[in-house]
C-alpha atoms as a PDB file:
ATOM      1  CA  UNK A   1     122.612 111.060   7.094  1.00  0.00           C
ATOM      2  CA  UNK A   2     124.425 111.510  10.169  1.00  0.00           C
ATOM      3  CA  UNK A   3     128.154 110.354  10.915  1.00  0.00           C
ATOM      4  CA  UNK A   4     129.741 108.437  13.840  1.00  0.00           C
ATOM      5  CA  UNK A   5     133.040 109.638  15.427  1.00  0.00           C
ATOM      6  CA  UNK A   6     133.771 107.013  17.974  1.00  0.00           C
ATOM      7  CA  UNK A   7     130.792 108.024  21.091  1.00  0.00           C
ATOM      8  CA  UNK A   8     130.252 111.539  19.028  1.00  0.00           C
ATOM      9  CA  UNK A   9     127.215 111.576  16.442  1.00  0.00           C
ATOM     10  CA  UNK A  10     129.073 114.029  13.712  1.00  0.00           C
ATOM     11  CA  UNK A  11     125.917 116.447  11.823  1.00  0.00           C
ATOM     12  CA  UNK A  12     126.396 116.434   8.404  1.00  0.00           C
ATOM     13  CA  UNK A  13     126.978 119.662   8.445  1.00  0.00           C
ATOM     14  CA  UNK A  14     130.759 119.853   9.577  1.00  0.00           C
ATOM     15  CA  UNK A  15     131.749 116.848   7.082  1.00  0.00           C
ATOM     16  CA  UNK A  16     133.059 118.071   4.217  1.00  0.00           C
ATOM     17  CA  UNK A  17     133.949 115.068   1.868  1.00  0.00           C
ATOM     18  CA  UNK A  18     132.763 111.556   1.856  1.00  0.00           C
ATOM     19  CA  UNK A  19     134.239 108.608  -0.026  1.00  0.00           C
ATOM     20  CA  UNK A  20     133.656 105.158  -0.376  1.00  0.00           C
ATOM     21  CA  UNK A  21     134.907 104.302   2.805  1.00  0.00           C
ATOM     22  CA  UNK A  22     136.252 107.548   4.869  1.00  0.00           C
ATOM     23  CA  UNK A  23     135.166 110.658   5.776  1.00  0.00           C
ATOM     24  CA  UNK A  24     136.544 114.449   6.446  1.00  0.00           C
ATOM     25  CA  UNK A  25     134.954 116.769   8.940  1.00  0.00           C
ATOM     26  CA  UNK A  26     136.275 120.332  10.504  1.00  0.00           C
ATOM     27  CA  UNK A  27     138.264 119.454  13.952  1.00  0.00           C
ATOM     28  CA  UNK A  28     136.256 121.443  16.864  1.00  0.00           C
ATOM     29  CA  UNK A  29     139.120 122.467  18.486  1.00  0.00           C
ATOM     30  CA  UNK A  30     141.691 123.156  16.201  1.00  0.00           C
ATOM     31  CA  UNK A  31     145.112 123.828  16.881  1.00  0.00           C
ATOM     32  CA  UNK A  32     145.653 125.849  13.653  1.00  0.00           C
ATOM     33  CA  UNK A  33     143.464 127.624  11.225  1.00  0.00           C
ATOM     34  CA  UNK A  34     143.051 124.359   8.464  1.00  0.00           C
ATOM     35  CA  UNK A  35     142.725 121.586  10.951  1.00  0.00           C
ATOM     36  CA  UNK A  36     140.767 118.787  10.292  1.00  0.00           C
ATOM     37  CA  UNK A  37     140.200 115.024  10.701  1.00  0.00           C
ATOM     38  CA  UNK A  38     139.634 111.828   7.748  1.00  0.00           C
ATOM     39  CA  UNK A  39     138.362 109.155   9.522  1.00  0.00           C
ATOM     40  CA  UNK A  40     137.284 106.029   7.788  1.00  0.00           C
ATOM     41  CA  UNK A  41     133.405 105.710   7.745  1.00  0.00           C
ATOM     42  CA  UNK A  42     133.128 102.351   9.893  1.00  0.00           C
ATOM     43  CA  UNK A  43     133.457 103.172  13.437  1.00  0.00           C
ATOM     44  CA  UNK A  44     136.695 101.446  14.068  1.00  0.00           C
ATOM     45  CA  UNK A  45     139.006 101.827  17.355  1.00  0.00           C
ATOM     46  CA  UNK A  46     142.322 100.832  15.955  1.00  0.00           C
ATOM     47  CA  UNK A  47     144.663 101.212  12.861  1.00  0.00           C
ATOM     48  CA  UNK A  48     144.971  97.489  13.040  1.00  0.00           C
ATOM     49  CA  UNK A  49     142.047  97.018  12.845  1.00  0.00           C
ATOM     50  CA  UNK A  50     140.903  98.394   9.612  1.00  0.00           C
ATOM     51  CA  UNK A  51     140.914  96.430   6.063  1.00  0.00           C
ATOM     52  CA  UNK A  52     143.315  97.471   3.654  1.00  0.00           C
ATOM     53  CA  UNK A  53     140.952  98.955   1.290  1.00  0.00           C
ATOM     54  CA  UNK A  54     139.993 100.864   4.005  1.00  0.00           C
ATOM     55  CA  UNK A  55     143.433 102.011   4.981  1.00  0.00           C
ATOM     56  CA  UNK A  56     143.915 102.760   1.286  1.00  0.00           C
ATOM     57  CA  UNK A  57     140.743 105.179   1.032  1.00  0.00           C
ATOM     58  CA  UNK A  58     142.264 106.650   4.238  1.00  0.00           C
ATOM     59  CA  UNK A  59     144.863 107.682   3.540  1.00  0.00           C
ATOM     60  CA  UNK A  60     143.950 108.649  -0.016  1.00  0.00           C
ATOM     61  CA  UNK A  61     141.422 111.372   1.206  1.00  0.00           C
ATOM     62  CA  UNK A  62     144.047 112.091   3.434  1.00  0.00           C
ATOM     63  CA  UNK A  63     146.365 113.089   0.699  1.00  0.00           C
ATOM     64  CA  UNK A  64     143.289 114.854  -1.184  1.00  0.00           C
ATOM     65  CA  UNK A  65     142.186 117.015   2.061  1.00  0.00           C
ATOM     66  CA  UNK A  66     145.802 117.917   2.932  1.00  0.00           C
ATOM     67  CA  UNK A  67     146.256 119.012  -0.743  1.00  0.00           C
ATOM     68  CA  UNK A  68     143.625 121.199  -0.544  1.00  0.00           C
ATOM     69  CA  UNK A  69     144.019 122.682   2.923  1.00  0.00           C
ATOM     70  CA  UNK A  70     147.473 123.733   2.411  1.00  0.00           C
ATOM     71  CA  UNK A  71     147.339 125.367  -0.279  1.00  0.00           C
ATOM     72  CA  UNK A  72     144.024 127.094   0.774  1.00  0.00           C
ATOM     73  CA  UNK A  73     145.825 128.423   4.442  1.00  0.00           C
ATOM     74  CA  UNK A  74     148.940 128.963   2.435  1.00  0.00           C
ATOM     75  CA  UNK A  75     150.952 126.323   4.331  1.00  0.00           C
ATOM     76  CA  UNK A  76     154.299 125.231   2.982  1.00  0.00           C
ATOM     77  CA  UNK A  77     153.927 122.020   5.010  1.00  0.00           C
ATOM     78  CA  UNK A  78     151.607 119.231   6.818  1.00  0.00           C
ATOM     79  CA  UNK A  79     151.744 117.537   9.541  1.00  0.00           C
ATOM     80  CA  UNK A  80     149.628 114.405   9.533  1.00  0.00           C
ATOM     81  CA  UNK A  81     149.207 112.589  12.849  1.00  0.00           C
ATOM     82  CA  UNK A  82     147.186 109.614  14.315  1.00  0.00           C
ATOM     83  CA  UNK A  83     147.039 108.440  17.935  1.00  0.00           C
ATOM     84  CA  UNK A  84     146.580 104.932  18.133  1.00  0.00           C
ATOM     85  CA  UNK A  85     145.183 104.112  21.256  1.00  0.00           C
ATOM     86  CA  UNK A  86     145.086 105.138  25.297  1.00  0.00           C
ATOM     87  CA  UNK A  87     148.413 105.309  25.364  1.00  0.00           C
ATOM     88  CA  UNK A  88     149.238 107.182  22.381  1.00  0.00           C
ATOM     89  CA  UNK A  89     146.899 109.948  23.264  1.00  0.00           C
ATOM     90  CA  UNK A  90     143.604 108.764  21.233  1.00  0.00           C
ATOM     91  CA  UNK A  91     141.074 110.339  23.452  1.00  0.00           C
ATOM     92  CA  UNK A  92     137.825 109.105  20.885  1.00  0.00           C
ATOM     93  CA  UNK A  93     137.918 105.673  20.281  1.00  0.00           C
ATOM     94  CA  UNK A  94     137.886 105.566  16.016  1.00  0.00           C
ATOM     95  CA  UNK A  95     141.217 105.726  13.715  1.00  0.00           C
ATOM     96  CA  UNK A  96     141.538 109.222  12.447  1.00  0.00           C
ATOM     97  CA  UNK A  97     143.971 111.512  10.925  1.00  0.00           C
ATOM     98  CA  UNK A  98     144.918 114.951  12.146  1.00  0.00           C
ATOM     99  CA  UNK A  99     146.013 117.084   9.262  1.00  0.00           C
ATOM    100  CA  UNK A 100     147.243 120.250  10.320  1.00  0.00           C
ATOM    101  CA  UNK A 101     148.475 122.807   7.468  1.00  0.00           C
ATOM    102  CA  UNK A 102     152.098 124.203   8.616  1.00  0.00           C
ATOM    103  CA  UNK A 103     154.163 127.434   8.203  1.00  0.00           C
ATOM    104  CA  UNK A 104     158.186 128.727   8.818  1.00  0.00           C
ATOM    105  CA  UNK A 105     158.001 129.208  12.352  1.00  0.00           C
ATOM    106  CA  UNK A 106     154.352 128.989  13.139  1.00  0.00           C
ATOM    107  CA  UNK A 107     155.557 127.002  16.847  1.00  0.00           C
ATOM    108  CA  UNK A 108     158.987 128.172  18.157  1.00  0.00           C
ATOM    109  CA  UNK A 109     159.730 124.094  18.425  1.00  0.00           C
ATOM    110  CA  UNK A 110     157.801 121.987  15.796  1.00  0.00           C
ATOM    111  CA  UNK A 111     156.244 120.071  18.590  1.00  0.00           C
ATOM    112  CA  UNK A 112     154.817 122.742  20.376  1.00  0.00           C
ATOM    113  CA  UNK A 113     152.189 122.272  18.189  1.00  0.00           C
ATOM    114  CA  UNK A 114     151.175 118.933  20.376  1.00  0.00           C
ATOM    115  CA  UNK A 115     150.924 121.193  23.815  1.00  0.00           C
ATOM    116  CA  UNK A 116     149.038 124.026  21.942  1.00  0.00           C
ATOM    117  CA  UNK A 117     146.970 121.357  20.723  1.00  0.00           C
ATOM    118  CA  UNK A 118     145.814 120.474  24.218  1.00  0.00           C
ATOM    119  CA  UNK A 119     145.905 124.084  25.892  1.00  0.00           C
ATOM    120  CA  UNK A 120     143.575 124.686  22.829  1.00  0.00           C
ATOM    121  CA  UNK A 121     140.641 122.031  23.626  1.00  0.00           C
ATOM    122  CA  UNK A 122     140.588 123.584  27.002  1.00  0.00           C
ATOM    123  CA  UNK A 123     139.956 127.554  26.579  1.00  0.00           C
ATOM    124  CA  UNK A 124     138.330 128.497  23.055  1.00  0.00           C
ATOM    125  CA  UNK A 125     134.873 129.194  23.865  1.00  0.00           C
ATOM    126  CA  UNK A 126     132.132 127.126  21.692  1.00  0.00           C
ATOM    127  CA  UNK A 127     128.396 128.165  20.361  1.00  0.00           C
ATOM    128  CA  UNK A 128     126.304 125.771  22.070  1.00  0.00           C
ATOM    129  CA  UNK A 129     124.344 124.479  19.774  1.00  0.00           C
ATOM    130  CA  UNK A 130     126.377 124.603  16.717  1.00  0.00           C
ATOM    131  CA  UNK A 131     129.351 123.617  18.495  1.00  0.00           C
ATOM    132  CA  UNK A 132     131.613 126.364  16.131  1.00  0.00           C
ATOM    133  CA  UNK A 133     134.355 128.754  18.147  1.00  0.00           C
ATOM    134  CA  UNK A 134     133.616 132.147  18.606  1.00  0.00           C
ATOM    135  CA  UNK A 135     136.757 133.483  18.422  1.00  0.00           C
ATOM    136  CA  UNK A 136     139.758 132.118  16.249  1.00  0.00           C
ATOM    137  CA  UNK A 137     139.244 130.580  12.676  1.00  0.00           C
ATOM    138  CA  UNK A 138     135.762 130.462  12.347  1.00  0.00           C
ATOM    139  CA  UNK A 139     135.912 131.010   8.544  1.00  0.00           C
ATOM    140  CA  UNK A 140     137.398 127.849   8.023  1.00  0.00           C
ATOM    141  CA  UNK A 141     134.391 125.601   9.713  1.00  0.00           C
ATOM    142  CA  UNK A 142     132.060 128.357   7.773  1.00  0.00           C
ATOM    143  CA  UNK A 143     134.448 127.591   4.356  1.00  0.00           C
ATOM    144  CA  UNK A 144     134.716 123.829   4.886  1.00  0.00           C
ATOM    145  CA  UNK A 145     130.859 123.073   6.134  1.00  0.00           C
ATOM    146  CA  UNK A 146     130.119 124.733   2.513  1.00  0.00           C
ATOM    147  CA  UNK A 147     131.853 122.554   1.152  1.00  0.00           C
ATOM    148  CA  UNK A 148     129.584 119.800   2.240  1.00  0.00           C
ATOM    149  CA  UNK A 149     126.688 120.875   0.151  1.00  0.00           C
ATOM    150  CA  UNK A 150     128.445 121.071  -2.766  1.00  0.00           C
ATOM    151  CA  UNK A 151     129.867 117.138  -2.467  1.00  0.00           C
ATOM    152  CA  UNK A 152     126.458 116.252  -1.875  1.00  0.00           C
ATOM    153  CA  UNK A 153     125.390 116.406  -5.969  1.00  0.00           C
ATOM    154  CA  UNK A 154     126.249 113.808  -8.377  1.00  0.00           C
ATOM    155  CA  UNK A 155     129.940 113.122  -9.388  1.00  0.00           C
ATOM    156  CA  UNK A 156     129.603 115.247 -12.383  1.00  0.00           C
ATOM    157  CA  UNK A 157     128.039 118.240 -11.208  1.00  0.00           C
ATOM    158  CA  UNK A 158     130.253 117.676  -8.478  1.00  0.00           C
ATOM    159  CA  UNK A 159     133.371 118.165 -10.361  1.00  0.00           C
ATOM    160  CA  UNK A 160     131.792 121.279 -12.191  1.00  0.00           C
ATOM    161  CA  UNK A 161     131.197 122.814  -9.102  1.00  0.00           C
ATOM    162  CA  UNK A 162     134.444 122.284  -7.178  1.00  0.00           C
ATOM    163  CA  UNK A 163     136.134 123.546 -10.105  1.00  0.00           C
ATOM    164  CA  UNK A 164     134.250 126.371  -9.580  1.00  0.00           C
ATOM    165  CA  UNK A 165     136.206 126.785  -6.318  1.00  0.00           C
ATOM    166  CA  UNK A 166     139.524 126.438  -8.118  1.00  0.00           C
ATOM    167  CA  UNK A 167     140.165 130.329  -7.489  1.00  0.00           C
ATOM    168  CA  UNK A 168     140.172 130.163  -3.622  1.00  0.00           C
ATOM    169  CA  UNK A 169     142.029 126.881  -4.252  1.00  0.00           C
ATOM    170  CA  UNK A 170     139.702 124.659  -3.235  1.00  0.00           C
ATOM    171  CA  UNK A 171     139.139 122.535  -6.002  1.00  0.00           C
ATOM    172  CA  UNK A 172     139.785 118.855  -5.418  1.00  0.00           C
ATOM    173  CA  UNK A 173     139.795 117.577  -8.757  1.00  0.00           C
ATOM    174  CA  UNK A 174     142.261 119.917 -10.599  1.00  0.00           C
ATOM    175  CA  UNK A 175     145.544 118.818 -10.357  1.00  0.00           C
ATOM    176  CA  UNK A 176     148.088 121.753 -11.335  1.00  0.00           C
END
């Protein structure tokens, strides 16, 4: 099963969790080590736009994916973010989150993080077929793609083997 993201066709390979209605994938140009994207799994251009279950199951992954990614980069803070539309900055036409783990002084000014996220897209060299950097954070696309095989069992073996994960601090269904 493949994934759309707006014009993109996403491989399976870089999404990570799937829900009902949404989906998580690695960001290809991430700003920080821990970026990543929810998106719902209907290819829909604006918030607006979407139903309110799927707004719910949005921003419910969101809250499960940030969860996980912070404590896994040690972050002591998130930043979500959404750009919704031309205006705004959305550059692929379907709603998605940006969820960014955070740190004391990891940008001299917190939004720094917005013109290192653009300065970013331009320079880091990609693999071209896979698409991954080489250079930068290239253990978390390796981490988080692993992740994908593991979500792809049934719900029970899936929470076995999550757990499993609970001492890198990836396990999404343990709640400390």
């Amino acid at each position: 099963m493949s994934f759309r993201f707006g014009q993109h066709l996403i491989k399976p390979s870089v999404v990570f969790l799937k829900t009902e209605l949404s989906f998580a994938l690695v960001n290809r140009k991430p700003v920080v080590p821990g970026h990543v994207l929810v998106c719902p799994l209907r290819p829909v251009e604006r918030f607006r736009d979407m139903s309110p279950e799927e707004v719910a199951d949005l921003f419910q992954a969101a809250q499960r994916v940030g969860t996980v990614v912070e404590k896994h980069f040690q972050g002591t803070s998130l930043t979500f973010s959404m750009q919704d539309g031309p205006e705004a900055g959305q550059t692929v036409k379907h709603v998605h989150v940006h969820i960014l783990p955070r740190k004391a002084g990891d940008f001299h000014r917190n939004d720094s993080i917005y013109d290192a996220a653009r300065k970013e897209q331009e320079q880091i060299p990609r693999h071209k077929e896979t698409g991954l950097m080489l250079q930068g954070p290239v253990a978390l696309e390796m981490q988080l793609s692993k992740l994908y095989y593991i979500l792809q069992f049934d719900s029970l073996l899936q929470s076995i083997l999550l757990c499993l994960w609970k001492p890198t601090g990836l396990c999404f269904n343990h709640r400390d």
